[in-house]
PDB file of N, CA and C in Angstrom:
ATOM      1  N   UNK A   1     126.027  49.195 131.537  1.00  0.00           N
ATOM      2  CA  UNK A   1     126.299  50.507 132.066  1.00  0.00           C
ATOM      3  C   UNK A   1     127.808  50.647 132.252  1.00  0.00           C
ATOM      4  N   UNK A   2     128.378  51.541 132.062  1.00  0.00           N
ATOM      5  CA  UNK A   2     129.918  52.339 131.762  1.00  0.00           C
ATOM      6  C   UNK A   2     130.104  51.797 133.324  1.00  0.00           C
ATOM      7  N   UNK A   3     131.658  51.686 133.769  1.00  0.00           N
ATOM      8  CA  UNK A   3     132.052  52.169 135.213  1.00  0.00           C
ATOM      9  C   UNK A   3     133.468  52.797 134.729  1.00  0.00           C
ATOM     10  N   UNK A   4     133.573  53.636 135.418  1.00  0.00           N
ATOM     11  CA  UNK A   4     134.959  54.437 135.134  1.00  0.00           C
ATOM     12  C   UNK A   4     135.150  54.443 136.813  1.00  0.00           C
ATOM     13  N   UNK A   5     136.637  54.145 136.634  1.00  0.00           N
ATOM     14  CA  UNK A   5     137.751  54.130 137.594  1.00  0.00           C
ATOM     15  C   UNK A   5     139.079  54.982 137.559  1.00  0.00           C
ATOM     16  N   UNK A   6     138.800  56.203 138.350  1.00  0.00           N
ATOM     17  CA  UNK A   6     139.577  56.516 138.583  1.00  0.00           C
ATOM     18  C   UNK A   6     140.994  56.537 139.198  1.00  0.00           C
ATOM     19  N   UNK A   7     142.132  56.138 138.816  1.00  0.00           N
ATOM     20  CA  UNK A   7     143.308  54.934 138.927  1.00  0.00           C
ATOM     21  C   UNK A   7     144.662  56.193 138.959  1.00  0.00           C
ATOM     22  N   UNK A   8     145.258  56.072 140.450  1.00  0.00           N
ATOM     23  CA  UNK A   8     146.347  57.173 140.419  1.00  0.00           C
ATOM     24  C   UNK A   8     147.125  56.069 142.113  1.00  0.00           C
ATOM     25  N   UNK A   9     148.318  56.387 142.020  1.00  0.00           N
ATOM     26  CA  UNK A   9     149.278  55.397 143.004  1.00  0.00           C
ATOM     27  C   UNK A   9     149.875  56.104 144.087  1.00  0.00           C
ATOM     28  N   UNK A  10     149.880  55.992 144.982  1.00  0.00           N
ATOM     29  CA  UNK A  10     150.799  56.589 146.463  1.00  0.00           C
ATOM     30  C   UNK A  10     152.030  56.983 146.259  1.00  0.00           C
ATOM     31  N   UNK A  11     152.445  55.748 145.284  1.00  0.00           N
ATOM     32  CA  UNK A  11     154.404  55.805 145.598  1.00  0.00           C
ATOM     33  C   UNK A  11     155.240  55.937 144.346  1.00  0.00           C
ATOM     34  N   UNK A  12     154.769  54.781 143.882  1.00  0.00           N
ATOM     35  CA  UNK A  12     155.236  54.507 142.894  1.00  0.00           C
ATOM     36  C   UNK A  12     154.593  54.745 141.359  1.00  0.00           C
ATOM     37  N   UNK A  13     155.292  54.293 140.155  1.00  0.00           N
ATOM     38  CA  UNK A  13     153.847  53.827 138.889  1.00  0.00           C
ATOM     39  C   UNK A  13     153.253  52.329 139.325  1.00  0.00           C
ATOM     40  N   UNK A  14     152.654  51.978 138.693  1.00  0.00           N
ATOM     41  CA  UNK A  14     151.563  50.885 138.706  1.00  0.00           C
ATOM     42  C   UNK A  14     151.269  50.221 137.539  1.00  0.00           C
ATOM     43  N   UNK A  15     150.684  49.642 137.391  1.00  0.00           N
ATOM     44  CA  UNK A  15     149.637  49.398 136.168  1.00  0.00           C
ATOM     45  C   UNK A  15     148.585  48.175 136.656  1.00  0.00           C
ATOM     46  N   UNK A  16     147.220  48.811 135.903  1.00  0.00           N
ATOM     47  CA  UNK A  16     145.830  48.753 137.018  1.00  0.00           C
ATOM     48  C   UNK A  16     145.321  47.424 135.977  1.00  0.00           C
ATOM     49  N   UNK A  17     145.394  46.369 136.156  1.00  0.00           N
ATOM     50  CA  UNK A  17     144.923  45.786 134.927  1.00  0.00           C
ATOM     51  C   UNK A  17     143.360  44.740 135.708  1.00  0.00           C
ATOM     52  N   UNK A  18     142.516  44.737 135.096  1.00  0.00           N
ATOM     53  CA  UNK A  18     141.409  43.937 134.982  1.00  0.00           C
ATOM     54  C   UNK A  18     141.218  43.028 134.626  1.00  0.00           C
ATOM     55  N   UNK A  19     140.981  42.105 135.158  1.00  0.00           N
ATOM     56  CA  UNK A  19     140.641  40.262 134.652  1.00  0.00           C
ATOM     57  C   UNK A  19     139.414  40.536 134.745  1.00  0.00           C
ATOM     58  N   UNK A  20     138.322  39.609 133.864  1.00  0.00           N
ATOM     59  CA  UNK A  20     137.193  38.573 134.036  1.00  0.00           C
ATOM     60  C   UNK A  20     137.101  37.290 134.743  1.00  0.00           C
ATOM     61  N   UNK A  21     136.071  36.932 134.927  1.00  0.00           N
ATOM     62  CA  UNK A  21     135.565  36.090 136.013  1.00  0.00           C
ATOM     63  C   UNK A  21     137.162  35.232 134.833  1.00  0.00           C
ATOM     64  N   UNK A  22     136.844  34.788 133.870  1.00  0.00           N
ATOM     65  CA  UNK A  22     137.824  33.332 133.471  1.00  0.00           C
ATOM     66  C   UNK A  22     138.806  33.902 133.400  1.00  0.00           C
ATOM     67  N   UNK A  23     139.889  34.940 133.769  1.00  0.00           N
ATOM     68  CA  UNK A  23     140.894  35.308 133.983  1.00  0.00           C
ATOM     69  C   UNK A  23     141.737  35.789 132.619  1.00  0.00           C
ATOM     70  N   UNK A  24     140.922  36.379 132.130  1.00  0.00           N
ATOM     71  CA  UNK A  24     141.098  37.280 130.609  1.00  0.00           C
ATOM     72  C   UNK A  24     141.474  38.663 131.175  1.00  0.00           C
ATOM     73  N   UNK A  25     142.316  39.428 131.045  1.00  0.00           N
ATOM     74  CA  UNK A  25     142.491  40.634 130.807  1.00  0.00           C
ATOM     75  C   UNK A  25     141.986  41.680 129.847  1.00  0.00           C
ATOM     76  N   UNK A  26     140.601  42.382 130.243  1.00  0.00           N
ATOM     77  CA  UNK A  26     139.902  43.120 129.709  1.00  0.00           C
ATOM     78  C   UNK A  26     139.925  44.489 129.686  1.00  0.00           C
ATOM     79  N   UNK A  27     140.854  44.961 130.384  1.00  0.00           N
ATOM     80  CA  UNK A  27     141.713  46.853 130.652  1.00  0.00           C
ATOM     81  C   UNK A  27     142.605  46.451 131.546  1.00  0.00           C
ATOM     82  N   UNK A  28     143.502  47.893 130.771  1.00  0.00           N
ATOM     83  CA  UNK A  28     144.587  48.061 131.690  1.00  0.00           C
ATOM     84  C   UNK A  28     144.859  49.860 131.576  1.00  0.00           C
ATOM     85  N   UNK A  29     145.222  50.634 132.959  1.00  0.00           N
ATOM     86  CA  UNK A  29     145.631  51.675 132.840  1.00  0.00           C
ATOM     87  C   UNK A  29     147.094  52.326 133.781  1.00  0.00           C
ATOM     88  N   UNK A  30     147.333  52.751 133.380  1.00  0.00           N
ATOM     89  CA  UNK A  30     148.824  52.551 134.076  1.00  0.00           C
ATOM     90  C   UNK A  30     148.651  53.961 135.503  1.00  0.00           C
ATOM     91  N   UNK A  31     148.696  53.617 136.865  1.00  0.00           N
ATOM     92  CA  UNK A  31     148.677  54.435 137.962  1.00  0.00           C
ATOM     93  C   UNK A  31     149.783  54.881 138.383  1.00  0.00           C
ATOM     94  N   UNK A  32     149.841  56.241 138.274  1.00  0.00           N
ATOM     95  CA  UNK A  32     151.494  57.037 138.284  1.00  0.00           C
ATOM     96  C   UNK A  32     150.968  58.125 139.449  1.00  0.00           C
ATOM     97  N   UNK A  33     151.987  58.345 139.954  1.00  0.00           N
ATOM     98  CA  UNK A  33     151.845  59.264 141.452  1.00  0.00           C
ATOM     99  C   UNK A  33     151.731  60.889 140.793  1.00  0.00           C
ATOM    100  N   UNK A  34     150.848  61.371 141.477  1.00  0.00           N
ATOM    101  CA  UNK A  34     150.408  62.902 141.105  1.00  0.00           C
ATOM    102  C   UNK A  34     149.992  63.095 139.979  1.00  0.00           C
ATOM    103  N   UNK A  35     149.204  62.039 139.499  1.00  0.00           N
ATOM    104  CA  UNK A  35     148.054  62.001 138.174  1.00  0.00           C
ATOM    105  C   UNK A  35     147.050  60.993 138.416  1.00  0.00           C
ATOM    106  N   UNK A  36     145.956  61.230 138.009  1.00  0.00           N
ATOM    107  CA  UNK A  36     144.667  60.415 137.486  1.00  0.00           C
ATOM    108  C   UNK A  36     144.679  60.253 136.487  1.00  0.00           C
ATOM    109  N   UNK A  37     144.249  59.175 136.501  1.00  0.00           N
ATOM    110  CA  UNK A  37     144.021  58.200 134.892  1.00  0.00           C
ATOM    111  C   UNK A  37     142.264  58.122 134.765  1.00  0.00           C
ATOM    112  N   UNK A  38     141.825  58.105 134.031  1.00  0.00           N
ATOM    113  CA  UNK A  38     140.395  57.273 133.864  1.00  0.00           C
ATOM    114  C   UNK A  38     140.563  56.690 133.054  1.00  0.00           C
ATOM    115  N   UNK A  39     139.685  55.138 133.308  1.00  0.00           N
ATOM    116  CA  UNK A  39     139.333  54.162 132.754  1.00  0.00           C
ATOM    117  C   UNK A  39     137.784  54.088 133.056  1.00  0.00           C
ATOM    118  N   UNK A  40     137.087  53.834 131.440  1.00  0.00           N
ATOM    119  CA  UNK A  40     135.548  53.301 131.476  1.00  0.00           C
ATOM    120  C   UNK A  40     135.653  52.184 131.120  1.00  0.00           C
ATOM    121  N   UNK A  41     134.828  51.177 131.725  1.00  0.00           N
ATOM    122  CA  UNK A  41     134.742  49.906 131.482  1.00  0.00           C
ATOM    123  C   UNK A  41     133.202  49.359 131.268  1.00  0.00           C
ATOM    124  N   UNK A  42     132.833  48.708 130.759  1.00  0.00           N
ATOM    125  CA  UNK A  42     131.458  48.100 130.410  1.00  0.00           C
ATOM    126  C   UNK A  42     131.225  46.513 130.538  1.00  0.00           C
ATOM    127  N   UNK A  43     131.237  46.421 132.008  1.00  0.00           N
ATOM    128  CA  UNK A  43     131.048  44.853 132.294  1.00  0.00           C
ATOM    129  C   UNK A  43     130.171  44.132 131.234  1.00  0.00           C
ATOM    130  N   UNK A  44     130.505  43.233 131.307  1.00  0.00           N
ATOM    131  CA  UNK A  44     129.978  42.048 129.767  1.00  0.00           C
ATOM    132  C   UNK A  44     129.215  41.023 130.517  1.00  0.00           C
ATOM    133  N   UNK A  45     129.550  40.841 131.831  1.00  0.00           N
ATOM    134  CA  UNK A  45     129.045  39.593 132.160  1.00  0.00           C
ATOM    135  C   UNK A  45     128.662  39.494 134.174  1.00  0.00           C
ATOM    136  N   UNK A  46     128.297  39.196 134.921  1.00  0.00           N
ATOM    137  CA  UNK A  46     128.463  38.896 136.407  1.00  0.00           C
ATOM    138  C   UNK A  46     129.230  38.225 136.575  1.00  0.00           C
ATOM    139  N   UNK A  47     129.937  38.330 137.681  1.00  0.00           N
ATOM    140  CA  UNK A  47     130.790  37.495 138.470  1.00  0.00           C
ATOM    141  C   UNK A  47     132.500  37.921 139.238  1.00  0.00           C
ATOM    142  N   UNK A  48     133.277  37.947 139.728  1.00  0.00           N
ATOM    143  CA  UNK A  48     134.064  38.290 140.259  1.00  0.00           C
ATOM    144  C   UNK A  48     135.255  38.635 139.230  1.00  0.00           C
ATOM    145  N   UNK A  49     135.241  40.333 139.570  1.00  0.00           N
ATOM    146  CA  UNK A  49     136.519  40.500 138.182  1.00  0.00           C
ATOM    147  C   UNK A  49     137.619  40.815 139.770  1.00  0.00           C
ATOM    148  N   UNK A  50     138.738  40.778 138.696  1.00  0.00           N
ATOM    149  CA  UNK A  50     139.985  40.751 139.762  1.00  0.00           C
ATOM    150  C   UNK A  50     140.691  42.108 139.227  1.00  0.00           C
ATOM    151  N   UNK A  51     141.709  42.487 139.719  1.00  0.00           N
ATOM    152  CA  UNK A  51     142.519  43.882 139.739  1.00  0.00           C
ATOM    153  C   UNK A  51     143.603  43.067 140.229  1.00  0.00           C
ATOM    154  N   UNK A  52     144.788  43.409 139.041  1.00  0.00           N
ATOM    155  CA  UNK A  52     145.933  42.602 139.362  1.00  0.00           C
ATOM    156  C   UNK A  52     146.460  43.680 139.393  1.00  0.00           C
ATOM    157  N   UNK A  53     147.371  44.098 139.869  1.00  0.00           N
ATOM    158  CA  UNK A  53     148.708  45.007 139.686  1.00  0.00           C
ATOM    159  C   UNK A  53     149.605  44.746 138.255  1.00  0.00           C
ATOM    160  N   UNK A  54     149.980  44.987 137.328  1.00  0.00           N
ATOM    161  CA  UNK A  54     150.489  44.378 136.361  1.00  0.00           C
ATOM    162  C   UNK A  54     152.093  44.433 136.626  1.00  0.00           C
ATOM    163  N   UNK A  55     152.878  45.502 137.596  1.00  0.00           N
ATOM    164  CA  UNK A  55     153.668  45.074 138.463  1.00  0.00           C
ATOM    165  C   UNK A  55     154.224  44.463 139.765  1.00  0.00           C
ATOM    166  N   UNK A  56     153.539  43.408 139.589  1.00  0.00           N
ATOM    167  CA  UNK A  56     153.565  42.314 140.712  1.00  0.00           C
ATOM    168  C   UNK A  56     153.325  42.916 142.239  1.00  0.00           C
ATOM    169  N   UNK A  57     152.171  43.747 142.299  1.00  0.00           N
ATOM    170  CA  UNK A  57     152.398  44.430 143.795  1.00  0.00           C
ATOM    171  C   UNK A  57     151.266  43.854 144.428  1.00  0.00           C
ATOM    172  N   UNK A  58     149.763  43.048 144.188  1.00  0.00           N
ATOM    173  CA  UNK A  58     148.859  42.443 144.679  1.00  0.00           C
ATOM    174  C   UNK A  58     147.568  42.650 144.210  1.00  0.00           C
ATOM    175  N   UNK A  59     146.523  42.064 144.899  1.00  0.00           N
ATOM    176  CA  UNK A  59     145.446  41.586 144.103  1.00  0.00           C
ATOM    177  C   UNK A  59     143.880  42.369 145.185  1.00  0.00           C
ATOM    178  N   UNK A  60     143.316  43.148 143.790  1.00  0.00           N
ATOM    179  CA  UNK A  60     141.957  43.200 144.653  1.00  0.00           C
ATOM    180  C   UNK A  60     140.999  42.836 144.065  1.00  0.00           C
ATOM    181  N   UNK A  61     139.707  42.275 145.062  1.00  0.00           N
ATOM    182  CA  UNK A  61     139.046  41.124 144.411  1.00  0.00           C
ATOM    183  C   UNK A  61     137.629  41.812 144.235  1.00  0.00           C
ATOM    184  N   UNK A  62     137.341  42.013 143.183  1.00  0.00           N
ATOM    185  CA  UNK A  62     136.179  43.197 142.867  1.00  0.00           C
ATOM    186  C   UNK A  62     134.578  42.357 142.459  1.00  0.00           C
ATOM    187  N   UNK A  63     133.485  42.209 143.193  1.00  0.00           N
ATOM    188  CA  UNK A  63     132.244  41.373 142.822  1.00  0.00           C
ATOM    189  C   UNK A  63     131.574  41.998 141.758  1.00  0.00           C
ATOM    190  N   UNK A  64     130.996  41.367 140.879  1.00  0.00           N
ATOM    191  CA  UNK A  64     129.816  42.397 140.094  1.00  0.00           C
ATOM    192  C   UNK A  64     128.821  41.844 139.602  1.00  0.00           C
ATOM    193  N   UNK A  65     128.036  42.356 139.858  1.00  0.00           N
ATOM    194  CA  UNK A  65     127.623  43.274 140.062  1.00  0.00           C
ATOM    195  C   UNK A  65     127.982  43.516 141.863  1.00  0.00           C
ATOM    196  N   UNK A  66     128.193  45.054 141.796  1.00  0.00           N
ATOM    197  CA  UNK A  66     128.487  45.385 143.224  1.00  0.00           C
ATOM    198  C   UNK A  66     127.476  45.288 144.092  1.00  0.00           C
ATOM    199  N   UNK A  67     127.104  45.261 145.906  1.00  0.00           N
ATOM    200  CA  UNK A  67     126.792  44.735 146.301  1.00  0.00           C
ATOM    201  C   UNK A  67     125.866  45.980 146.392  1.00  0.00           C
ATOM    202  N   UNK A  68     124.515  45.581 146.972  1.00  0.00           N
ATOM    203  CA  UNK A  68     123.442  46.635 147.025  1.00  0.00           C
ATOM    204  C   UNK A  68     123.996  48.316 147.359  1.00  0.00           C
ATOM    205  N   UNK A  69     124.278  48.155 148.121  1.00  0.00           N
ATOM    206  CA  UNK A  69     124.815  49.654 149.098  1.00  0.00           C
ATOM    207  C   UNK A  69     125.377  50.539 147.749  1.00  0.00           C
ATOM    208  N   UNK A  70     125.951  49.555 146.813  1.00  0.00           N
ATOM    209  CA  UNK A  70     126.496  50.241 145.951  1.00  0.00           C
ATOM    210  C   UNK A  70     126.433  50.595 144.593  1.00  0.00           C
ATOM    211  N   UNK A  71     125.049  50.034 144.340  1.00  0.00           N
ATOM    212  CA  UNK A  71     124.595  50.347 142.860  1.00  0.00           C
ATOM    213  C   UNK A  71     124.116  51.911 142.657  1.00  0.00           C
ATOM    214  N   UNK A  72     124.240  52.336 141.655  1.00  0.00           N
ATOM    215  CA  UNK A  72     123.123  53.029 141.707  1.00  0.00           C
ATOM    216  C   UNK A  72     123.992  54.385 141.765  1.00  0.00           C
ATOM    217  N   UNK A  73     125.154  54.478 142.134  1.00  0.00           N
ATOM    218  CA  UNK A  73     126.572  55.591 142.469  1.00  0.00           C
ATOM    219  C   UNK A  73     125.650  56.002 144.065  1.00  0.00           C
ATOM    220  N   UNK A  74     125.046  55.359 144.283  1.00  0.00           N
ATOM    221  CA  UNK A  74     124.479  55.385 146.160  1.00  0.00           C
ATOM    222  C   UNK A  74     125.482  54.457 146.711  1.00  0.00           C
ATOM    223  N   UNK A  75     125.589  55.031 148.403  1.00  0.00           N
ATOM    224  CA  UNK A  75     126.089  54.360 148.987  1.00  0.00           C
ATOM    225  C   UNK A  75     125.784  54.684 150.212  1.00  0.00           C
TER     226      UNK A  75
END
């Protein structure tokens, strides 16, 4: 199933990049202030993908499959 992420920045530009569980980079979309980006993505596999900043600004740590509350576009 598709997930699209909608990817836009506070301050600065950005760039939104996606690892796999083995630390492959599988998308990247670049987050610029006073625009949205979409990105669809089609997980391949379970397990913890990561969200790096691709300009060194920090890390969010994304599970997947997501956790009950959140399948389903329910929450």
């Amino acid at each position: 199933m598709p997930v699209e992420f909608l990817v836009r920045a506070a301050d600065v530009n950005h760039g939104f990049g996606l690892y796999d569980p083995d630390g492959r980079l599988v998308a990247e979309v670049q987050a610029m202030p006073g625009y949205t980006n979409r990105l669809t993505y089609v997980f391949k596999k379970p397990g913890t993908y990561k969200v790096l900043c691709l300009e060194f600004c920090g890390v969010l740590i994304m599970p997947w499959p997501p956790p009950l509350p959140y399948r389903g576009g329910k929450r």
